[in-house]
Every structure is written in structure tokens, then in C-alpha cells.
PDB file of N, CA and C in Angstrom:
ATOM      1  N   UNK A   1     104.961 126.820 146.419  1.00  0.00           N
ATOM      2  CA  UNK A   1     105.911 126.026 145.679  1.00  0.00           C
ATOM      3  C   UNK A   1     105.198 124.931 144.888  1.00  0.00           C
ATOM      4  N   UNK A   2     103.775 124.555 145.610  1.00  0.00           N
ATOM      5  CA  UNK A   2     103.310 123.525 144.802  1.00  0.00           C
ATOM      6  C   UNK A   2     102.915 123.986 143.623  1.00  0.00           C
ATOM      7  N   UNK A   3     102.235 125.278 143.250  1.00  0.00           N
ATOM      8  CA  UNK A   3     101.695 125.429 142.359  1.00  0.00           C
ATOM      9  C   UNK A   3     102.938 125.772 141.288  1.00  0.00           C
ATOM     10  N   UNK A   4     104.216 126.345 141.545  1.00  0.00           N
ATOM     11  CA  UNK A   4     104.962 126.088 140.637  1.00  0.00           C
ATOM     12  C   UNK A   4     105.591 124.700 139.918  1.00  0.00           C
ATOM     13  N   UNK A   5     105.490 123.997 140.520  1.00  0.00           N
ATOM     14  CA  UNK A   5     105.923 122.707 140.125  1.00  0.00           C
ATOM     15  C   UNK A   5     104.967 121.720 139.248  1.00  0.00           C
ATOM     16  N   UNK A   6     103.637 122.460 139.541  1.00  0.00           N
ATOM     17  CA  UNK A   6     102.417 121.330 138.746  1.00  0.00           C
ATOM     18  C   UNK A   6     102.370 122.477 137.601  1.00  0.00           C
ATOM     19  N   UNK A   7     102.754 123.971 137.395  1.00  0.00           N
ATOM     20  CA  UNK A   7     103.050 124.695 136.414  1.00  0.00           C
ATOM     21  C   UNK A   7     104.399 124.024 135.165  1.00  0.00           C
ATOM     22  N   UNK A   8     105.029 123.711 135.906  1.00  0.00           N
ATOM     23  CA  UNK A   8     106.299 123.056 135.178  1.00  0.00           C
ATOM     24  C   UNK A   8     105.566 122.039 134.638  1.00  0.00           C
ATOM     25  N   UNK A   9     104.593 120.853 135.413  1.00  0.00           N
ATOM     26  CA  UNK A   9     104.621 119.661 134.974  1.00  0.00           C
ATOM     27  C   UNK A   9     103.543 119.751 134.086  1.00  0.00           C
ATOM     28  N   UNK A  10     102.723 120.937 133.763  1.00  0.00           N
ATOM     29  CA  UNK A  10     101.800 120.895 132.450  1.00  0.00           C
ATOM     30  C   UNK A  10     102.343 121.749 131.551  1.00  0.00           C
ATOM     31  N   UNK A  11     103.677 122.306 131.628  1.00  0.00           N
ATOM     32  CA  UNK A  11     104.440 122.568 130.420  1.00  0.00           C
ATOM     33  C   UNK A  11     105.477 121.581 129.645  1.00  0.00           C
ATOM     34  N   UNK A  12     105.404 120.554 130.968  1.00  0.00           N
ATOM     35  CA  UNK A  12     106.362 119.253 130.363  1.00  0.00           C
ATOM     36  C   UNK A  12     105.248 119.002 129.186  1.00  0.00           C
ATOM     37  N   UNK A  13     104.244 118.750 129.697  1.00  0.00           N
ATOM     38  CA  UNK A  13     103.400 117.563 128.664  1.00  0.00           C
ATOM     39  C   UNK A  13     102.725 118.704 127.994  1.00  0.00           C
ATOM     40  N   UNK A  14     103.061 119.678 128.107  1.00  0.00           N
ATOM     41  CA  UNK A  14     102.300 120.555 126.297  1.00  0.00           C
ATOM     42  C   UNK A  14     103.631 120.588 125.167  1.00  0.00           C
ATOM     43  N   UNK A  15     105.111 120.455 125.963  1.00  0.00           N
ATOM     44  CA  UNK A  15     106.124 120.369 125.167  1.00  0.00           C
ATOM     45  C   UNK A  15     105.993 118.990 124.176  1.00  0.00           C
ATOM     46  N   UNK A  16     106.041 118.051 125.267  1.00  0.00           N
ATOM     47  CA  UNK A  16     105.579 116.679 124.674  1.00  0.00           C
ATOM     48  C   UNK A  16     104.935 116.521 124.263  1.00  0.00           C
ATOM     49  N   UNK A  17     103.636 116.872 123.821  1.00  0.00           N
ATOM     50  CA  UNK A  17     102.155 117.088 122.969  1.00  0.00           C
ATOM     51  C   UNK A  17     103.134 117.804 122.137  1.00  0.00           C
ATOM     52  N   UNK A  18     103.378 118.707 122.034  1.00  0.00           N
ATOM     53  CA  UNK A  18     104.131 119.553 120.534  1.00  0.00           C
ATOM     54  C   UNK A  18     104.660 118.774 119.483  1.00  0.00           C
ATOM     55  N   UNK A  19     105.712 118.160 120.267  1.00  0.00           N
ATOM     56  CA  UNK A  19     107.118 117.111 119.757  1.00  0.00           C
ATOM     57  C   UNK A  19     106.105 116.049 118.985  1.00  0.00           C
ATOM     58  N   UNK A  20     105.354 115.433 119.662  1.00  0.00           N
ATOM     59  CA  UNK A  20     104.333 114.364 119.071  1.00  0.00           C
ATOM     60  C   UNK A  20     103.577 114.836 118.261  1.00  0.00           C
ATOM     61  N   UNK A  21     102.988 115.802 118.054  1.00  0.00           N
ATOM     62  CA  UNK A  21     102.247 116.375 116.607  1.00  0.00           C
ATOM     63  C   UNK A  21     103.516 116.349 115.692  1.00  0.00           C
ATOM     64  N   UNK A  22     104.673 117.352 115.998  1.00  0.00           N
ATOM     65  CA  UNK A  22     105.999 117.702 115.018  1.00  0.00           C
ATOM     66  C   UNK A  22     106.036 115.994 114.566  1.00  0.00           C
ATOM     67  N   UNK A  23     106.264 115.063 115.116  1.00  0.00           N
ATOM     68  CA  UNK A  23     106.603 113.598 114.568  1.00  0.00           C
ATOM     69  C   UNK A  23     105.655 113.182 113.554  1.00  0.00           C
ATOM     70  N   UNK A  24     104.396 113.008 113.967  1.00  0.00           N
ATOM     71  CA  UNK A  24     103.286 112.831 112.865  1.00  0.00           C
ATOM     72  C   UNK A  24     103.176 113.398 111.796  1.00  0.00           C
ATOM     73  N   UNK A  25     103.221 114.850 111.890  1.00  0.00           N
ATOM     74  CA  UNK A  25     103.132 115.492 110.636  1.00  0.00           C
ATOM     75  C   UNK A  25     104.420 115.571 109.598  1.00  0.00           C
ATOM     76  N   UNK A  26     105.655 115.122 110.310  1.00  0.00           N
ATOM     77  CA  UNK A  26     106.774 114.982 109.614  1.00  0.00           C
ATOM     78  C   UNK A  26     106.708 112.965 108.707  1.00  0.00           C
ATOM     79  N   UNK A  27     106.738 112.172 109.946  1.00  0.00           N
ATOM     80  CA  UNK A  27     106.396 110.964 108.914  1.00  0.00           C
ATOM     81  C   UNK A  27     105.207 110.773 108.022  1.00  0.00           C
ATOM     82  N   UNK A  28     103.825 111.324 108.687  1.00  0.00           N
ATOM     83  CA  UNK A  28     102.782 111.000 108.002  1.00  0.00           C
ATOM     84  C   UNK A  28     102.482 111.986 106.444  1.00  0.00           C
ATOM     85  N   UNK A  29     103.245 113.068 106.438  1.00  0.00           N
ATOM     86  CA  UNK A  29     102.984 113.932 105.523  1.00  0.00           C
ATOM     87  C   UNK A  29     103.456 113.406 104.252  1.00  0.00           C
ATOM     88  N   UNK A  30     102.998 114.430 103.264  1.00  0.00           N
ATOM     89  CA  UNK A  30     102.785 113.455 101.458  1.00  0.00           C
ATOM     90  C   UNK A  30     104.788 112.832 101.399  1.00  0.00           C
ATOM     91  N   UNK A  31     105.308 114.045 101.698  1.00  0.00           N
ATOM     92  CA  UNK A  31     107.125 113.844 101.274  1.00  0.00           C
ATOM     93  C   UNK A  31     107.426 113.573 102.568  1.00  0.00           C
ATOM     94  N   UNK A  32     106.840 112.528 103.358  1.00  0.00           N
ATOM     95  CA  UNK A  32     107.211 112.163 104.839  1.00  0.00           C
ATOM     96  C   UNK A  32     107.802 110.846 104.606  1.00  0.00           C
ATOM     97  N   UNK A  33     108.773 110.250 105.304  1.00  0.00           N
ATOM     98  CA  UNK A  33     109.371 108.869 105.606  1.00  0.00           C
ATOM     99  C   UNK A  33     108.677 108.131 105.457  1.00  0.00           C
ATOM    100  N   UNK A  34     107.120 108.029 106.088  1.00  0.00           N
ATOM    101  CA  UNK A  34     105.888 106.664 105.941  1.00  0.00           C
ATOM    102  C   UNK A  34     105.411 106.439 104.643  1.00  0.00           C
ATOM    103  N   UNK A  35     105.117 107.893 104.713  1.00  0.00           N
ATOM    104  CA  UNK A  35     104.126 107.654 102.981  1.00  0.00           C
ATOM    105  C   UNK A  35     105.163 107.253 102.054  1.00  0.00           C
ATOM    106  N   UNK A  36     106.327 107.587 102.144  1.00  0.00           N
ATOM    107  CA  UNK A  36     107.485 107.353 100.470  1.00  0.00           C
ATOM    108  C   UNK A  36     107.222 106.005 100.799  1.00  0.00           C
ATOM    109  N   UNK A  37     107.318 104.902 101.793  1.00  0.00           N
ATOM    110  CA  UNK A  37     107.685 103.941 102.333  1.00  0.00           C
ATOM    111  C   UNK A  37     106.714 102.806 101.765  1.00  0.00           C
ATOM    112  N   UNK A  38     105.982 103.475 102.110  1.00  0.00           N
ATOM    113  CA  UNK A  38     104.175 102.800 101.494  1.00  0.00           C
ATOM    114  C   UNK A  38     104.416 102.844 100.256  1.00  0.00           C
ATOM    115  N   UNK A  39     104.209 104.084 100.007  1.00  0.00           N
ATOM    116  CA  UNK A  39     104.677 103.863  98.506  1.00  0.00           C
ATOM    117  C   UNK A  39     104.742 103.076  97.454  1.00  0.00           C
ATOM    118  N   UNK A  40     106.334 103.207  98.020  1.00  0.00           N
ATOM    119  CA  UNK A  40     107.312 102.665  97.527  1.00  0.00           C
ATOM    120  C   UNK A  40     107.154 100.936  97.496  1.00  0.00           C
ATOM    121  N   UNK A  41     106.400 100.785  98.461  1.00  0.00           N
ATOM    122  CA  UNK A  41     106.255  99.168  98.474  1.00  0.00           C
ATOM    123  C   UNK A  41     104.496  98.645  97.920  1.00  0.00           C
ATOM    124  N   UNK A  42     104.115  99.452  97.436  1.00  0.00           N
ATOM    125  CA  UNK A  42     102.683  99.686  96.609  1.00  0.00           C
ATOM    126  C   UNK A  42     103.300  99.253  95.063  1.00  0.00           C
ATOM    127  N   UNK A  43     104.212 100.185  94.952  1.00  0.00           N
ATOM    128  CA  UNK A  43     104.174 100.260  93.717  1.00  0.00           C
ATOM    129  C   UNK A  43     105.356  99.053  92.991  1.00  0.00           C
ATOM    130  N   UNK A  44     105.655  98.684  94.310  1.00  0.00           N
ATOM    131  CA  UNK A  44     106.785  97.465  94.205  1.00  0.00           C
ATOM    132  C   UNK A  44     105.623  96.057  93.526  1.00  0.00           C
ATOM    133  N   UNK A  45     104.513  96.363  94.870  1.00  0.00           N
ATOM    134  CA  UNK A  45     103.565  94.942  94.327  1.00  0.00           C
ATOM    135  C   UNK A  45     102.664  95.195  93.057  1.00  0.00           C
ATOM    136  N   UNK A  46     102.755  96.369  92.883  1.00  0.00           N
ATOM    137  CA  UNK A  46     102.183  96.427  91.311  1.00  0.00           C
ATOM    138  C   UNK A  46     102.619  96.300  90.009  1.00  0.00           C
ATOM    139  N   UNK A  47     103.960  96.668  90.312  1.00  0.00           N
ATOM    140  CA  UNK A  47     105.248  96.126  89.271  1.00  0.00           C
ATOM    141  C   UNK A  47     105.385  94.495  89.093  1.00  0.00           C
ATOM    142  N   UNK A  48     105.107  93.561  90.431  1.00  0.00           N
ATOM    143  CA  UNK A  48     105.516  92.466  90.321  1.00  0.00           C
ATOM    144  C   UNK A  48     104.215  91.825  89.932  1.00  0.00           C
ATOM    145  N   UNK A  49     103.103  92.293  90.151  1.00  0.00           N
ATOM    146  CA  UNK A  49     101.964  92.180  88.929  1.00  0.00           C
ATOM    147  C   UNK A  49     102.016  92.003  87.822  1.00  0.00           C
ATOM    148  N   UNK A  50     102.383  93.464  87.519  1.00  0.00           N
ATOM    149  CA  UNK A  50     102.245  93.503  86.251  1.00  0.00           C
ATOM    150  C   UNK A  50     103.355  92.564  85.017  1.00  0.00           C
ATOM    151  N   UNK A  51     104.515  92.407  85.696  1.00  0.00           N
ATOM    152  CA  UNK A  51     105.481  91.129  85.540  1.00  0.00           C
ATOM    153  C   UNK A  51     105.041  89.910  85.565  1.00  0.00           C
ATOM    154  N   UNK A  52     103.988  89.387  86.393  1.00  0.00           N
ATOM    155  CA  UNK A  52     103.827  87.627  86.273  1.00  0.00           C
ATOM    156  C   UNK A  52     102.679  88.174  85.278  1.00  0.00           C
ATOM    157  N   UNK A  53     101.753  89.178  84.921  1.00  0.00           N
ATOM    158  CA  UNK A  53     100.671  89.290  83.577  1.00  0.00           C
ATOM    159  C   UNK A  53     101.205  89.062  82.619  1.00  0.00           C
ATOM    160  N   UNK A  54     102.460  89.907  82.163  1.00  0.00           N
ATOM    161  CA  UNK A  54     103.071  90.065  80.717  1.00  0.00           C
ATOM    162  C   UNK A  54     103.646  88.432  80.751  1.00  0.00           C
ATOM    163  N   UNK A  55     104.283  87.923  81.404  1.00  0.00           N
ATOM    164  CA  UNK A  55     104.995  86.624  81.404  1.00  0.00           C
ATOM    165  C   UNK A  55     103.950  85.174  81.302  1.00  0.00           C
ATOM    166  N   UNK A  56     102.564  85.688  81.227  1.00  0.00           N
ATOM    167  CA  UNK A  56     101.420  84.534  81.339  1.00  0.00           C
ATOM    168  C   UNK A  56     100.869  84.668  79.654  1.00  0.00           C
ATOM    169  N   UNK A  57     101.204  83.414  79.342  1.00  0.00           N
ATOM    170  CA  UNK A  57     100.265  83.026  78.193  1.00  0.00           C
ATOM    171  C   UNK A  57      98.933  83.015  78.316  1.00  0.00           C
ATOM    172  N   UNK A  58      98.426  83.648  77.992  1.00  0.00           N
ATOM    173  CA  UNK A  58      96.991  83.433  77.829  1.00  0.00           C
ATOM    174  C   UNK A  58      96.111  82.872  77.141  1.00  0.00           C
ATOM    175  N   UNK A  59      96.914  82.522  76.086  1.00  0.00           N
ATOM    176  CA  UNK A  59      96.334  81.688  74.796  1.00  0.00           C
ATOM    177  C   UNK A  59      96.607  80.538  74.985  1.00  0.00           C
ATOM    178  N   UNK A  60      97.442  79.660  75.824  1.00  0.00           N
ATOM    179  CA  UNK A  60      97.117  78.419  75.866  1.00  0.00           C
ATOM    180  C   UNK A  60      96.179  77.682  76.657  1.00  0.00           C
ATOM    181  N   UNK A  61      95.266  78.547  77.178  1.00  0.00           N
ATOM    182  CA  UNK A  61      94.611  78.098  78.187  1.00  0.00           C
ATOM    183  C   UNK A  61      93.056  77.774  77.179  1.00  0.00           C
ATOM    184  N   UNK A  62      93.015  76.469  78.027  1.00  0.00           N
ATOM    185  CA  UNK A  62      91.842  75.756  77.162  1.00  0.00           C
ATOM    186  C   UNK A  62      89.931  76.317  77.924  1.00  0.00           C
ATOM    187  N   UNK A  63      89.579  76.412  77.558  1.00  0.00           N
ATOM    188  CA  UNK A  63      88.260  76.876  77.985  1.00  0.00           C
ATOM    189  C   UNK A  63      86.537  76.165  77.707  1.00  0.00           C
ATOM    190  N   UNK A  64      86.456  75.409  78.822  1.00  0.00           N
ATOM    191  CA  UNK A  64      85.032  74.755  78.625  1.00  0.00           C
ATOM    192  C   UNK A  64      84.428  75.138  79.168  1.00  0.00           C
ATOM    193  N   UNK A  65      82.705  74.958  78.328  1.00  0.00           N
ATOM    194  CA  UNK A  65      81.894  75.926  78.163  1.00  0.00           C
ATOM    195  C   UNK A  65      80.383  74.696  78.611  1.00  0.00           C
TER     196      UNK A  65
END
């Protein structure tokens, strides 16, 4: 009986090893929840870049040499 039961309990944790790869490769992948996420907030701080650049005078700035 013992050996059926420590049979069960290393099919628990190869199920659970499965499920935990299935999670990773579902958020971490290119069209996954994480990466859009990243993203999405990459390209947020590059937008708000590129917004305080265009909005900066550059020509009034005095320059000594």
C-alpha cells in the first residue's frame, strides 16, 4: 500500500510541475498577459518622452562656452 500512495504522490507533483510550466508559457509568451503588460507600459514611458521633447524649447536655452 505504501508504494501506491508515494506512486500517487509523485504524480501529484508531475501534475503540478505541468500546470506550472502551462502558467509560464501562457503569461510569459510574446501574446501572453506579462509581455502585453510590459509592453504596454514601455511604450507608455516612451510616449511621455517623447511629449515633454516636442513641448521643450530648445532654442531658448543660453549656452556658455
Amino acid at each position: 500500500m505504501d508504494n501506491k500512495k508515494r506512486a500517487q504522490s509523485g504524480m501529484e507533483y508531475i501534475i503540478l510541475l505541468c500546470a506550472f510550466i502551462v502558467v509560464l508559457i501562457v503569461f510569459l509568451s510574446p501574446g501572453g498577459v506579462m509581455h502585453n503588460s510590459i509592453l504596454g507600459q514601455v511604450n507608455k514611458a516612451v510616449d511621455q518622452i517623447g511629449t515633454m521633447a516636442e513641448e521643450t524649447n530648445f532654442l531658448n536655452f543660453e549656452v556658455e562656452y
